[in-house]
N, C-alpha and C. Protein backbone atom coordinates (compact mmCIF):
# COMPACT_ATOMS: atom_id res chain seq x y z
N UNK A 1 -70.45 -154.56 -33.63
CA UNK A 1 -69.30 -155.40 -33.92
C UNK A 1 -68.92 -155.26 -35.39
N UNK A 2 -67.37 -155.02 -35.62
CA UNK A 2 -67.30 -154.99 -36.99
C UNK A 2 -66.85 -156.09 -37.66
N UNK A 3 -66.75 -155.82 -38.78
CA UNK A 3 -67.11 -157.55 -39.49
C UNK A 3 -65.90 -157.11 -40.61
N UNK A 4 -64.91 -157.98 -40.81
CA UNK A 4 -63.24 -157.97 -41.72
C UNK A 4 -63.94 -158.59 -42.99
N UNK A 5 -63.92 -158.08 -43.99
CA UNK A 5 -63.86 -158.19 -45.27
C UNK A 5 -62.68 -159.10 -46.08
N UNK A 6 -62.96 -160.08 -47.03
CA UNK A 6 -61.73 -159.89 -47.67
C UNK A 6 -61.91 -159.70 -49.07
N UNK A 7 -60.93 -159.55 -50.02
CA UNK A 7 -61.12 -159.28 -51.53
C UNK A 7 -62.35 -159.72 -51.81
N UNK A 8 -62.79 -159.18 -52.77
CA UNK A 8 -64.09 -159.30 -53.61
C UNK A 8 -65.40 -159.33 -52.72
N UNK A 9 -65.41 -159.47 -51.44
CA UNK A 9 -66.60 -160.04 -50.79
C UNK A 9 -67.13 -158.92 -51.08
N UNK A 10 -68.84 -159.22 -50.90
CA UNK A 10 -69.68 -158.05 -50.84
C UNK A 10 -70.53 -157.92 -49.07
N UNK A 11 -71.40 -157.13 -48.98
CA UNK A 11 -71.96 -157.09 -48.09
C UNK A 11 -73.41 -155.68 -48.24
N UNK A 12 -73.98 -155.89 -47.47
CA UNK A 12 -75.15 -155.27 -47.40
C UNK A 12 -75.09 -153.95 -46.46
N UNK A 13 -74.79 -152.90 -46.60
CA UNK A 13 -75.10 -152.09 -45.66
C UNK A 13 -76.39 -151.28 -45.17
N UNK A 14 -77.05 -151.32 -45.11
CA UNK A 14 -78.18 -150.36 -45.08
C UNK A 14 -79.70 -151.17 -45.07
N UNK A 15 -79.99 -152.51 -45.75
CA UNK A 15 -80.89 -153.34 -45.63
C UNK A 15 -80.93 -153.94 -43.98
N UNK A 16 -80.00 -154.74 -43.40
CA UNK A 16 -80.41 -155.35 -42.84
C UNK A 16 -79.74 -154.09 -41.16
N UNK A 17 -79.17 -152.89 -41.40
CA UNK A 17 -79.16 -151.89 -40.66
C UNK A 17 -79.38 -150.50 -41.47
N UNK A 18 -80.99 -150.86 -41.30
CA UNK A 18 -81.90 -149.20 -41.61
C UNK A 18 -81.62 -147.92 -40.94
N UNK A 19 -81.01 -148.27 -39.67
CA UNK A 19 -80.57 -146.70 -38.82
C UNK A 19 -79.42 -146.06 -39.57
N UNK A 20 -78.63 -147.26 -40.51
CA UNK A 20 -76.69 -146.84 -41.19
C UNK A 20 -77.49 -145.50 -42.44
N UNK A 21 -77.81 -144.34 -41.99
CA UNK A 21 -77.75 -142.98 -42.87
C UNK A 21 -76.64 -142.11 -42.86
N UNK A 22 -75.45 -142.16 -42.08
CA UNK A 22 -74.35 -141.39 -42.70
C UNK A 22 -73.24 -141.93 -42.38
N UNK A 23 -72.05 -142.34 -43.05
CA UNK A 23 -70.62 -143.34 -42.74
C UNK A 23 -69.77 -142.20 -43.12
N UNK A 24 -68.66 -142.91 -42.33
CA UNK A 24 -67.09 -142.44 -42.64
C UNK A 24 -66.33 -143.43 -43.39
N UNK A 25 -66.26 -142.96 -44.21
CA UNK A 25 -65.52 -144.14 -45.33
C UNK A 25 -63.61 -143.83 -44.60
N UNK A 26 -63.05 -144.65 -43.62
CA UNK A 26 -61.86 -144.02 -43.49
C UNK A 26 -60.78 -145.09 -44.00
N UNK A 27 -59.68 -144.21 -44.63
CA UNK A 27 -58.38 -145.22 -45.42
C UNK A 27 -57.14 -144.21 -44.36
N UNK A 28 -56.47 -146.20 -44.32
CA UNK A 28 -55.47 -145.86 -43.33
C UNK A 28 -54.04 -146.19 -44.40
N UNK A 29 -53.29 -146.05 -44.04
CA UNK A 29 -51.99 -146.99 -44.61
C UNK A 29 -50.98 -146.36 -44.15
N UNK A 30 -49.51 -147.27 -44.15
CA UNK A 30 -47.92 -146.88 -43.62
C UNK A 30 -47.29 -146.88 -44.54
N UNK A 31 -46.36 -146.26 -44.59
CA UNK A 31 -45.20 -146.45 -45.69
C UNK A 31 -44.11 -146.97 -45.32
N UNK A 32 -42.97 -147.95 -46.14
CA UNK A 32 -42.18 -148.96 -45.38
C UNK A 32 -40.98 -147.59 -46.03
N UNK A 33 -39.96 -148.22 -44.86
CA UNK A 33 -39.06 -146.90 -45.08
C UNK A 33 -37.76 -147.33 -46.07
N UNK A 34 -37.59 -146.38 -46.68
CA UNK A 34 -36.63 -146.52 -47.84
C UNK A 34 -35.93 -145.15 -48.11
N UNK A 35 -35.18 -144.96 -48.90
CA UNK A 35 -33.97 -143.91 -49.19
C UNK A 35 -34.06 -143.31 -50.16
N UNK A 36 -35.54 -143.21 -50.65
CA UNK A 36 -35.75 -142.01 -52.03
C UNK A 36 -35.67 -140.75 -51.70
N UNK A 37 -35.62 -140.28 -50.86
CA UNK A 37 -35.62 -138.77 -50.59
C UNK A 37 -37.26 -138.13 -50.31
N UNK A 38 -37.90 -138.87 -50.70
CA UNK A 38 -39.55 -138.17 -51.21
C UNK A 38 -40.37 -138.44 -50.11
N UNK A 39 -41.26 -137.60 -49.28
CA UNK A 39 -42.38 -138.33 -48.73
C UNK A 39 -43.47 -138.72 -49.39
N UNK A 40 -44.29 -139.38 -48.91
CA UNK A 40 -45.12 -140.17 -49.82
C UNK A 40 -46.63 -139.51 -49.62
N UNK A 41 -47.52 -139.28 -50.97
CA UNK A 41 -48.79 -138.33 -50.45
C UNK A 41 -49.88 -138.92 -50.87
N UNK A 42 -50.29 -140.01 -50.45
CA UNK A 42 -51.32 -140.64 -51.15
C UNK A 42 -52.82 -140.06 -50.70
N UNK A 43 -53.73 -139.80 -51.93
CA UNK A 43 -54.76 -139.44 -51.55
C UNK A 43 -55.99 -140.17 -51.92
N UNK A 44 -56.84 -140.07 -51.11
CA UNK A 44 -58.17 -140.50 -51.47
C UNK A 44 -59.23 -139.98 -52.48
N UNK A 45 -59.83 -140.41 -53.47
CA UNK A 45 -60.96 -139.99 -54.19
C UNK A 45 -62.09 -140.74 -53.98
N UNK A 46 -63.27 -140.16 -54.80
CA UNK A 46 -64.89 -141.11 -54.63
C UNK A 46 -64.87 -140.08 -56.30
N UNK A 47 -65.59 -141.65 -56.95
CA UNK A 47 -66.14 -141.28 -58.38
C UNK A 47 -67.50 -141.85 -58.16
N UNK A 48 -68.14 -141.19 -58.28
CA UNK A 48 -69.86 -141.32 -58.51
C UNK A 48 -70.00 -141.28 -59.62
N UNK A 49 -70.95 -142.58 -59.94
CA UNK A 49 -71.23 -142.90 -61.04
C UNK A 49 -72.39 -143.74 -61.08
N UNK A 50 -72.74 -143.93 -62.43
CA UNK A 50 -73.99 -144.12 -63.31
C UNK A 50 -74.29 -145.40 -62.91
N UNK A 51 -75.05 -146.11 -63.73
CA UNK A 51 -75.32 -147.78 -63.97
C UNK A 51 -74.37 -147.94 -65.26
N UNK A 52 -73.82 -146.93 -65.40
CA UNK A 52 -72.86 -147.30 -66.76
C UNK A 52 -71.09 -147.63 -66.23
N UNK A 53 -71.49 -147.50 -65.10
CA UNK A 53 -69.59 -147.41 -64.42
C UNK A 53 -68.99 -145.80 -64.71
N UNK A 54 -69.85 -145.05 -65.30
CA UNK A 54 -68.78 -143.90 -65.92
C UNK A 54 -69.74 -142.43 -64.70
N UNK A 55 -68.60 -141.48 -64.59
CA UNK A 55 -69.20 -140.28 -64.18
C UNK A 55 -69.56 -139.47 -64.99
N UNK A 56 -70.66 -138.69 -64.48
CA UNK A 56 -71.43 -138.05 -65.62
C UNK A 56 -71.06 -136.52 -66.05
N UNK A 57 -70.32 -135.90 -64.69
CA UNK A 57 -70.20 -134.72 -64.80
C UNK A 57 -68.73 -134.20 -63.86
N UNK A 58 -67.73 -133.39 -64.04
CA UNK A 58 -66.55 -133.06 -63.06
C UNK A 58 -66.61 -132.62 -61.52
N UNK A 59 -68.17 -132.54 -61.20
CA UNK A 59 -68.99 -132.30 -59.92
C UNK A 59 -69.00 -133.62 -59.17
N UNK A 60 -69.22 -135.00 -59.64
CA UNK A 60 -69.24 -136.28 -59.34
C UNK A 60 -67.81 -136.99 -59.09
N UNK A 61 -67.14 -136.15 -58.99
CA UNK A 61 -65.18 -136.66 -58.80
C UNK A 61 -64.90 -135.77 -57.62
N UNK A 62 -65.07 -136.54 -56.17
CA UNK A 62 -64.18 -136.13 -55.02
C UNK A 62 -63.24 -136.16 -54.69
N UNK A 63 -62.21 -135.08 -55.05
CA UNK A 63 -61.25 -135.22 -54.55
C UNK A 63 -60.18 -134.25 -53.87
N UNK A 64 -58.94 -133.91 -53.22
CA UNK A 64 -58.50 -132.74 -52.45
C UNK A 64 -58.50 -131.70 -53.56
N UNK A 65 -58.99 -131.51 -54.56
CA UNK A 65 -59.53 -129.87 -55.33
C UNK A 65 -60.97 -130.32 -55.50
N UNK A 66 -61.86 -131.06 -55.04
CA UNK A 66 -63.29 -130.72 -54.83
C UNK A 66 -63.61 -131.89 -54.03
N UNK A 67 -63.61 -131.36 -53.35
CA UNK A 67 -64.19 -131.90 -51.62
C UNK A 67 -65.50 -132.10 -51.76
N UNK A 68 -66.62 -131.73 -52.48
CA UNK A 68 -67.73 -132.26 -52.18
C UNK A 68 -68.77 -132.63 -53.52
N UNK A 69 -69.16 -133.60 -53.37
CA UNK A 69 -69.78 -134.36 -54.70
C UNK A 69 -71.42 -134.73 -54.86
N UNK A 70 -71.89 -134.80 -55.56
CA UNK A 70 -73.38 -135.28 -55.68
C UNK A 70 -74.43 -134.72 -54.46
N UNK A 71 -74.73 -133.24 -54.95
CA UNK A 71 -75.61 -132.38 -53.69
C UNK A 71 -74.75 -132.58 -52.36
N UNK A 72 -73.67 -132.18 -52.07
CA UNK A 72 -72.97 -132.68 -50.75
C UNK A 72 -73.27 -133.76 -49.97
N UNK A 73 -73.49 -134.78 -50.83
CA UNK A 73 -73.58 -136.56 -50.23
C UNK A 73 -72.35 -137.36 -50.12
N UNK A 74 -71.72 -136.56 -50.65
CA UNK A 74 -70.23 -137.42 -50.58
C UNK A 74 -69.04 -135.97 -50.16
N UNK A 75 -68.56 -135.82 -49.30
CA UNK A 75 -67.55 -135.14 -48.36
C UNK A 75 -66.35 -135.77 -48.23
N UNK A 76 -65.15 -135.17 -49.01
CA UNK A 76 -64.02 -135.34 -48.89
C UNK A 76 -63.63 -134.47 -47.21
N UNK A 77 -62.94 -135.19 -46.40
CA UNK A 77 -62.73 -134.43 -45.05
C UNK A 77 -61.34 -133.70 -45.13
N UNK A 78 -60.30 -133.42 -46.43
CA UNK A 78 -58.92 -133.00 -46.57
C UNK A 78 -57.95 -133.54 -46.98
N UNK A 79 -57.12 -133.42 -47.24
CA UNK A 79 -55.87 -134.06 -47.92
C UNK A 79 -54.77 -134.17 -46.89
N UNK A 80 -54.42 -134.97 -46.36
CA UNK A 80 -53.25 -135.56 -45.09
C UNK A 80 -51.72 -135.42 -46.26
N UNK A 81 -51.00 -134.50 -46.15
CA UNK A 81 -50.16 -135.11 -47.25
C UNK A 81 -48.88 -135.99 -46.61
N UNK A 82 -49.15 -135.81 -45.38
CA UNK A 82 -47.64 -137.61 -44.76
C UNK A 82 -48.40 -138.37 -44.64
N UNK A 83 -49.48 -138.81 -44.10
CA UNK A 83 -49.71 -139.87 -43.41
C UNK A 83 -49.34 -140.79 -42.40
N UNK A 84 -48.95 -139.97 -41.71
CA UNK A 84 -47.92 -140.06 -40.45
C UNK A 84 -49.14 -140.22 -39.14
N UNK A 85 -48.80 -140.70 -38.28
CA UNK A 85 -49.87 -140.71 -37.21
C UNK A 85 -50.76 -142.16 -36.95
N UNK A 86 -51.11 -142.61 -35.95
CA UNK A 86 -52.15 -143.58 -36.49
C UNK A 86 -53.72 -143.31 -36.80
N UNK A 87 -54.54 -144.43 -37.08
CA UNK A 87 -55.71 -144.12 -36.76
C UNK A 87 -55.96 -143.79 -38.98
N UNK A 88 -57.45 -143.19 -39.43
CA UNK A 88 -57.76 -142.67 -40.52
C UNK A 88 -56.76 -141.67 -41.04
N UNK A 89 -55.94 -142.02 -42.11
CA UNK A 89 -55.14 -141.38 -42.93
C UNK A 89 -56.28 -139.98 -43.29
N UNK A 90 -57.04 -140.50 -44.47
CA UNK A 90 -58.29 -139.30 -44.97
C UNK A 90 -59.43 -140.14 -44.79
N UNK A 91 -60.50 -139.30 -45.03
CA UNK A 91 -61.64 -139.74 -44.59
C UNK A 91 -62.64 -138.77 -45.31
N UNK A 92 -63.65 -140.18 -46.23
CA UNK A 92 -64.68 -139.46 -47.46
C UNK A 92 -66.17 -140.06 -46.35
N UNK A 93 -67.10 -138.57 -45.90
CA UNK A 93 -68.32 -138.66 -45.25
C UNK A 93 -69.39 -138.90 -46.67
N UNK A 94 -69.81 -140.11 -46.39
CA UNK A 94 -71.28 -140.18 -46.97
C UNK A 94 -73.05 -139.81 -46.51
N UNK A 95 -73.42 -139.84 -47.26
CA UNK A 95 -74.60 -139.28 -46.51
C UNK A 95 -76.08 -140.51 -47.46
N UNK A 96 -76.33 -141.07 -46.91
CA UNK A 96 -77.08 -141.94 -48.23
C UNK A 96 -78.22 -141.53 -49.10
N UNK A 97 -79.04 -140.63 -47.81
CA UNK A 97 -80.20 -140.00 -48.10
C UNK A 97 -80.69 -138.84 -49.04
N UNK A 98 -78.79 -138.21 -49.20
CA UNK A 98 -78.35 -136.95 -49.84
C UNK A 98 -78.48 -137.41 -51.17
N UNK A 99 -77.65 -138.83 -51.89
CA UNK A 99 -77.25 -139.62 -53.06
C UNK A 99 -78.23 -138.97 -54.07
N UNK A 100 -78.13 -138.66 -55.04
CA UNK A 100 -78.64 -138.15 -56.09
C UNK A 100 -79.28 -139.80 -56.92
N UNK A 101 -80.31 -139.69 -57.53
CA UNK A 101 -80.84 -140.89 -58.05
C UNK A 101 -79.93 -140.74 -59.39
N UNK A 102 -79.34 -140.30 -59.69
CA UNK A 102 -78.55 -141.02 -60.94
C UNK A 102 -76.80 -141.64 -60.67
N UNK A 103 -76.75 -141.38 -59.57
CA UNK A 103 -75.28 -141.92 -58.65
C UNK A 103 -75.98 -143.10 -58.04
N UNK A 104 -74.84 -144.37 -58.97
CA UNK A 104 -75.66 -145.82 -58.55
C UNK A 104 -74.39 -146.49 -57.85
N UNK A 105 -72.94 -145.40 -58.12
CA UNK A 105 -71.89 -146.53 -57.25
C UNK A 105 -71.19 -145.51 -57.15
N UNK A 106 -70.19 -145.92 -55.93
CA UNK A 106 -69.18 -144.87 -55.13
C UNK A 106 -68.21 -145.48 -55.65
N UNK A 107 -67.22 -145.31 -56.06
CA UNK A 107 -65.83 -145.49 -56.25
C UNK A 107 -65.05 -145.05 -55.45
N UNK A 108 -64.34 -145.99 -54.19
CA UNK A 108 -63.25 -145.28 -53.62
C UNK A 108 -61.76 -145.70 -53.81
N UNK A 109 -61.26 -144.36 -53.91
CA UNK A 109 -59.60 -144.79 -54.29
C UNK A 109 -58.72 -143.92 -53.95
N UNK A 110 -57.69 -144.66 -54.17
CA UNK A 110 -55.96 -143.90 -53.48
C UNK A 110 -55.27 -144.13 -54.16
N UNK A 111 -54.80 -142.84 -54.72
CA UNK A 111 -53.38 -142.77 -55.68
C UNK A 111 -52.27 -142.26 -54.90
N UNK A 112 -50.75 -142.44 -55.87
CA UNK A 112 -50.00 -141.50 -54.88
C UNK A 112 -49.51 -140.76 -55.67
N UNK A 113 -49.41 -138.98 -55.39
CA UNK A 113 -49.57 -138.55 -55.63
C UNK A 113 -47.63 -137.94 -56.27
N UNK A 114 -47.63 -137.64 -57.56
CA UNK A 114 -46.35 -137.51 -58.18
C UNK A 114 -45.56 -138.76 -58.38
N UNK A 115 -46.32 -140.15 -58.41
CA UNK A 115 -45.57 -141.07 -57.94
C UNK A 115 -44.56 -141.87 -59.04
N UNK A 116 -44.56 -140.78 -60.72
CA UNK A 116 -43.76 -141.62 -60.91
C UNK A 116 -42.52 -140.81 -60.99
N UNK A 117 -42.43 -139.39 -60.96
CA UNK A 117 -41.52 -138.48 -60.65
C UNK A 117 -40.71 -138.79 -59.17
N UNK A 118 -41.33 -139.21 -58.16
CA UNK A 118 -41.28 -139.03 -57.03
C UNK A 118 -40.33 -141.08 -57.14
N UNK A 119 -40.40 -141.74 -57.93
CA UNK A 119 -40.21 -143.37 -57.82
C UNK A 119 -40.83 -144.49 -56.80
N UNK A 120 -42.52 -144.22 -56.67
CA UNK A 120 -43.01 -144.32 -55.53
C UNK A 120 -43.92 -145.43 -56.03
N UNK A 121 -44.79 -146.38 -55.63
CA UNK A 121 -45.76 -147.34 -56.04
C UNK A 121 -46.17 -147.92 -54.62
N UNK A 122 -47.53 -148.49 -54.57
CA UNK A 122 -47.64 -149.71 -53.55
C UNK A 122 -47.24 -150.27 -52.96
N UNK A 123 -46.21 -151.10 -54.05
CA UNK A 123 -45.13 -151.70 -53.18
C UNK A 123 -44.46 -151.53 -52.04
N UNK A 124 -44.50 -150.62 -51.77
CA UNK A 124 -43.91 -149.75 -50.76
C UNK A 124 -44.62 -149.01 -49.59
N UNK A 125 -46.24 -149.04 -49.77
CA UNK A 125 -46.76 -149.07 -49.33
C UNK A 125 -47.38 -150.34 -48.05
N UNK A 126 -47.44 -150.34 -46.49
CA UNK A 126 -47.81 -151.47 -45.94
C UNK A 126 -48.99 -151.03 -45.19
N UNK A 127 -50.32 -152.05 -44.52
CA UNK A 127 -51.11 -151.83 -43.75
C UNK A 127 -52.01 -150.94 -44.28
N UNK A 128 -52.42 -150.94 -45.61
CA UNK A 128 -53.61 -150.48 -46.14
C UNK A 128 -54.83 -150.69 -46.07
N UNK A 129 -55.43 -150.54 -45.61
CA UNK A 129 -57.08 -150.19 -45.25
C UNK A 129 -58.56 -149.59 -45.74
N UNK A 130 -59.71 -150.10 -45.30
CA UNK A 130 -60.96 -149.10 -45.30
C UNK A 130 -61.61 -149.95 -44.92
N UNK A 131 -62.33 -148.54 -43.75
CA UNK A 131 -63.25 -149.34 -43.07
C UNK A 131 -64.58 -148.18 -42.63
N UNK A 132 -65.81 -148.90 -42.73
CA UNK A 132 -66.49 -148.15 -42.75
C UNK A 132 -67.39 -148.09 -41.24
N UNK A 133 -67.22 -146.51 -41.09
CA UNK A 133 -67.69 -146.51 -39.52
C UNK A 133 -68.88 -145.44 -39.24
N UNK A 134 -70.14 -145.71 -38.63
CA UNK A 134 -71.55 -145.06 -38.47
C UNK A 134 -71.19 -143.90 -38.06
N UNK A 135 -71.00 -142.66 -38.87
CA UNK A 135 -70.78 -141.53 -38.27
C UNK A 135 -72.16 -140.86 -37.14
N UNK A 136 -73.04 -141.54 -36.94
CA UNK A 136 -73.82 -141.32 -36.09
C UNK A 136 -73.40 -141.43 -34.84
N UNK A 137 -73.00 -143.07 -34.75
CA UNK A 137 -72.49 -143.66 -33.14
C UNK A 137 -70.73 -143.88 -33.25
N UNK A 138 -70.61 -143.52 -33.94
CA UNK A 138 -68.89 -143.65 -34.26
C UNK A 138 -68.56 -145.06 -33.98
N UNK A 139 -69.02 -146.57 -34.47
CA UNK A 139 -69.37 -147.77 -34.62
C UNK A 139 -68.52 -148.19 -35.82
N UNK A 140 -67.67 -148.90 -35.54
CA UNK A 140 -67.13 -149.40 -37.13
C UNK A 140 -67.78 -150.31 -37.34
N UNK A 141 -68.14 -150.55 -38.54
CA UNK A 141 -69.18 -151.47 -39.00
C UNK A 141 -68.39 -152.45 -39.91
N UNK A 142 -67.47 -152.21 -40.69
CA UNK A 142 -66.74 -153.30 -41.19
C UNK A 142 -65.44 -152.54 -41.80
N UNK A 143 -64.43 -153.34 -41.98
CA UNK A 143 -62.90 -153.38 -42.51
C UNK A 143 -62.65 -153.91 -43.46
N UNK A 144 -61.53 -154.02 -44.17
CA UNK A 144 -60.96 -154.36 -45.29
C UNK A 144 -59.66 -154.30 -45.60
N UNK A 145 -58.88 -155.11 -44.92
CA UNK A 145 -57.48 -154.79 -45.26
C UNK A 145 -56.70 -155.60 -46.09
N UNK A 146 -56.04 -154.34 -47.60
CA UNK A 146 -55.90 -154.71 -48.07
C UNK A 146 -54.40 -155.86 -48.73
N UNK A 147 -53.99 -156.15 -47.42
CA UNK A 147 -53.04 -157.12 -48.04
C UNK A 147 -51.66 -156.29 -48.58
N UNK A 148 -50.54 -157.27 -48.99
CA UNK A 148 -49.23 -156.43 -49.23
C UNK A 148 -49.00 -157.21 -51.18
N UNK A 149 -50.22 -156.72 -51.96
CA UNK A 149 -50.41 -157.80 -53.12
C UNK A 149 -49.79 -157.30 -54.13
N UNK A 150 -49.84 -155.63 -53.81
CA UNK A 150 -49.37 -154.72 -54.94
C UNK A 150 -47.83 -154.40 -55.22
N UNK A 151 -47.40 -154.17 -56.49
CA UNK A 151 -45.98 -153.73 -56.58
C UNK A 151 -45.63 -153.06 -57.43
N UNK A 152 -46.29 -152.69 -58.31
CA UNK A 152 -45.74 -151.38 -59.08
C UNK A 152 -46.77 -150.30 -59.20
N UNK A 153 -47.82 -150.94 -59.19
CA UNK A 153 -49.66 -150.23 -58.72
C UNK A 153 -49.02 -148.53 -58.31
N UNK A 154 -49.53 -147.59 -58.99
CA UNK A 154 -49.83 -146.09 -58.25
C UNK A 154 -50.99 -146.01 -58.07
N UNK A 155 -52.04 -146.80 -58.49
CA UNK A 155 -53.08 -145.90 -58.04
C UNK A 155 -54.15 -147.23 -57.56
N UNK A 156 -55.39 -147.17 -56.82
CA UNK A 156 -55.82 -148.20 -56.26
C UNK A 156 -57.13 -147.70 -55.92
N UNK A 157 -58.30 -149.15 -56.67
CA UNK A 157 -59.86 -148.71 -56.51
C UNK A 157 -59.67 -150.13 -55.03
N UNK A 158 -60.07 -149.20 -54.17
CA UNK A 158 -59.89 -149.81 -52.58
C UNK A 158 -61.50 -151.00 -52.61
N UNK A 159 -62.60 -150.10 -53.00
CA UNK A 159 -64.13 -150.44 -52.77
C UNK A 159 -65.04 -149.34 -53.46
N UNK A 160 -66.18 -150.01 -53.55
CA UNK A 160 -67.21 -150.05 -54.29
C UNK A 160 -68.81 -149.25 -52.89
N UNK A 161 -69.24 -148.46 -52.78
CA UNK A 161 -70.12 -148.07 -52.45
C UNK A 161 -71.30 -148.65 -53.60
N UNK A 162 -72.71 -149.22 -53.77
CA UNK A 162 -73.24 -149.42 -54.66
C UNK A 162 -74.54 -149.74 -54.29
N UNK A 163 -75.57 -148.84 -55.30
CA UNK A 163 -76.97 -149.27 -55.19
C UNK A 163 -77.50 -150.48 -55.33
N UNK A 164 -78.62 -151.39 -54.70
CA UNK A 164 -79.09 -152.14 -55.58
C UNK A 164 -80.47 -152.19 -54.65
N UNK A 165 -81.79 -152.51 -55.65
CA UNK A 165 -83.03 -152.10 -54.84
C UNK A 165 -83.06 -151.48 -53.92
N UNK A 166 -82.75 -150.45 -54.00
CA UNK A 166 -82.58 -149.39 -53.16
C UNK A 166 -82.19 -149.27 -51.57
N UNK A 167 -81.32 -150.25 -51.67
CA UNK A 167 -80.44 -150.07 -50.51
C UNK A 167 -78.81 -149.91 -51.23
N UNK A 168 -77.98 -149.80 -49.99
CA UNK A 168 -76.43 -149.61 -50.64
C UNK A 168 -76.20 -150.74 -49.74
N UNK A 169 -74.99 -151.39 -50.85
CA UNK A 169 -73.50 -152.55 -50.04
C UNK A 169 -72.48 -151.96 -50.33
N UNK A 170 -71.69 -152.45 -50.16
CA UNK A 170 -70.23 -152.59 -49.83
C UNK A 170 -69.61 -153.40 -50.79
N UNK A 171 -68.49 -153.31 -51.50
CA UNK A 171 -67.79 -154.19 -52.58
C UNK A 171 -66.37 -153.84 -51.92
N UNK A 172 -65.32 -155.19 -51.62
CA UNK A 172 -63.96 -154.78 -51.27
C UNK A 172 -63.20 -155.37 -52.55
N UNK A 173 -63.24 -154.33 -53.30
CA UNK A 173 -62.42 -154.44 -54.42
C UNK A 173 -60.82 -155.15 -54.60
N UNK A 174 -60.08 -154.34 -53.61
CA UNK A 174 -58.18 -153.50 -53.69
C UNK A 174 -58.07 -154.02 -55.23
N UNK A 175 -58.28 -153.17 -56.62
CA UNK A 175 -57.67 -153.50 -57.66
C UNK A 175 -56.76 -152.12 -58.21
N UNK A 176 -55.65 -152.57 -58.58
CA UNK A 176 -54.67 -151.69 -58.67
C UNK A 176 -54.41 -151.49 -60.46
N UNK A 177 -53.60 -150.57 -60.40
CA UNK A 177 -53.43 -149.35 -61.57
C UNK A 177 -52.40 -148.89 -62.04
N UNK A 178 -51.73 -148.81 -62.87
CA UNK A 178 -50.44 -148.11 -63.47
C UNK A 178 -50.91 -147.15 -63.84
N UNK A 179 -50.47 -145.69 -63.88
CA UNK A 179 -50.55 -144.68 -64.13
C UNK A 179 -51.65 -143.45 -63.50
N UNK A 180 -52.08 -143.59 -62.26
CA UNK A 180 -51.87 -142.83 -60.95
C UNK A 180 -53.31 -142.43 -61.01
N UNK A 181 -53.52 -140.97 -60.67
CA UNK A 181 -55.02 -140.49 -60.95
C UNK A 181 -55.42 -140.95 -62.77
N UNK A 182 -54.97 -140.37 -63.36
CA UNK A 182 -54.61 -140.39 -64.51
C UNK A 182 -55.64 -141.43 -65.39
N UNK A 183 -55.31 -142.51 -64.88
CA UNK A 183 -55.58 -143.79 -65.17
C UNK A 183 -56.98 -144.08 -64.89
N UNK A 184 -57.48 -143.38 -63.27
CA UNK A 184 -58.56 -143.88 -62.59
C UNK A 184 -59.34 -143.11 -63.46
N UNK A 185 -59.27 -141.50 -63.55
CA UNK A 185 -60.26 -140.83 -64.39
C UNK A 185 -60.35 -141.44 -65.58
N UNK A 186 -59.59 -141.83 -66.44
CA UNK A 186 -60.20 -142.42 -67.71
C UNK A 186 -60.80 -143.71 -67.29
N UNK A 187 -60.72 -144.52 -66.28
CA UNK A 187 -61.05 -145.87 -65.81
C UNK A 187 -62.99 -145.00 -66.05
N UNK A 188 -62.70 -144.21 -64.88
CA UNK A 188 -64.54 -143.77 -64.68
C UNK A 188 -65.08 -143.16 -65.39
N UNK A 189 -64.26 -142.11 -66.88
CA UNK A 189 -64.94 -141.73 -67.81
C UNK A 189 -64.57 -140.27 -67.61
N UNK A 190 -63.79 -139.67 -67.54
CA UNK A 190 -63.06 -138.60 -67.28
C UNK A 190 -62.10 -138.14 -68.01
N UNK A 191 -62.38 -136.97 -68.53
CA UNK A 191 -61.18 -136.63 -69.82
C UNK A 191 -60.31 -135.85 -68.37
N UNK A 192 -58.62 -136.03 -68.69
CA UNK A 192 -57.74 -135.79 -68.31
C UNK A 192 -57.11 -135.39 -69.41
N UNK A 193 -56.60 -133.36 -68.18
CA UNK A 193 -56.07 -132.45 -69.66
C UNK A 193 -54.34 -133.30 -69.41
C-alpha cells in the first residue's frame, strides 16, 4: 500500500522494509496549455552528495548527459523531451546497496529546460509528482504530489533520498528555484561554465 506524502514530511524507507534494495524514483507532471509556441522539456536530475550538502565530483550529477552516478547506484532511465502520455514522465533507478559510502543524500530535481528563452516556469506546469516504487515487485511505496504552489520557479528540488544510521528515508521537499539547472548546480556545489 502506498502511503501520500505531503511537503516536508519525512519517512523511513529501508528500516522498517529491509527487502526495499532497488526503487524507481518516478516524476510525472502536465503542462497547462497556453500559446507560447514552445514545448515544454523538463528534466530530471539526482545530485549525490556529501554530509556537507555539496557534490564532490562531475561523476555524482545525474543527468540526460550522464545517466549514471556513484558506481552505477543511481540510473538516469532517459530524457522524455514532451512529456506527453500518462503514467512516469522520467525515471532515476536506485540501487541502495551500490551507494558509495561518501554519498549521504540524493537530490532529486526537475528543471525546464531553455526555460527562460523558451518563457516557461512552473507556473504552468500542473500535476507534479514523485513517487517511489520497489523496482523488485513494481509496488509503489509512497507519493508526493506536489501541489500547484509554484510560479515563476524553473527549476525544482522535488525530494531528498538520505542516509541516516545506515538506513535511507525519504524527504518531500518541492522547493523551487529561479534560474534553472544553473542555479541547482551551484545550490549542490557545482561550477557551471
Amino acid at each position: 500500500m502506498s502511503i501520500n506524502l505531503s511537503k516536508g514530511q519525512r519517512i523511513d524507507l529501508t528500516k522498517s522494509n529491509p527487502a526495499l534494495k532497488k526503487v524507481i524514483i518516478g516524476l510525472g507532471w502536465d503542462t497547462n496549455k497556453y500559446s507560447g509556441g514552445h514545448d515544454f522539456d523538463l528534466d530530471a536530475s539526482a545530485f549525490l552528495t556529501g554530509e556537507n550538502g555539496k557534490v564532490s565530483n562531475d561523476h555524482d550529477f545525474v543527468f540526460y548527459n550522464n545517466l549514471e552516478g556513484g558506481n552505477s547506484s543511481v540510473i538516469h532511465t532517459g530524457d522524455n523531451r514532451t512529456g506527453e502520455g500518462d503514467g512516469d514522465d522520467e525515471e532515476i533507478k536506485i540501487e541502495f546497496d551500490k551507494i558509495p559510502t561518501h554519498v549521504h543524500k540524493i537530490g532529486i530535481t526537475v528543471t525546464i529546460h531553455d526555460a527562460l528563452q523558451r518563457q516557461q516556469n512552473f507556473g504552468q506546469v500542473s500535476n507534479a509528482y514523485v513517487r517511489v516504487v520497489n523496482e523488485e515487485t513494481n509496488e509503489e511505496v509512497l507519493r508526493y504530489d506536489l501541489g500547484e504552489e509554484f510560479s515563476v520557479e524553473t527549476a525544482l528540488v522535488v525530494c531528498e533520498i538520505y542516509r541516516h544510521d545506515r538506513e535511507w528515508k525519504f524527504n518531500a521537499i518541492g522547493s523551487g528555484f529561479q534560474g534553472g539547472l544553473a542555479a541547482l548546480c551551484k545550490n549542490y556545489g557545482l561550477q557551471v561554465d
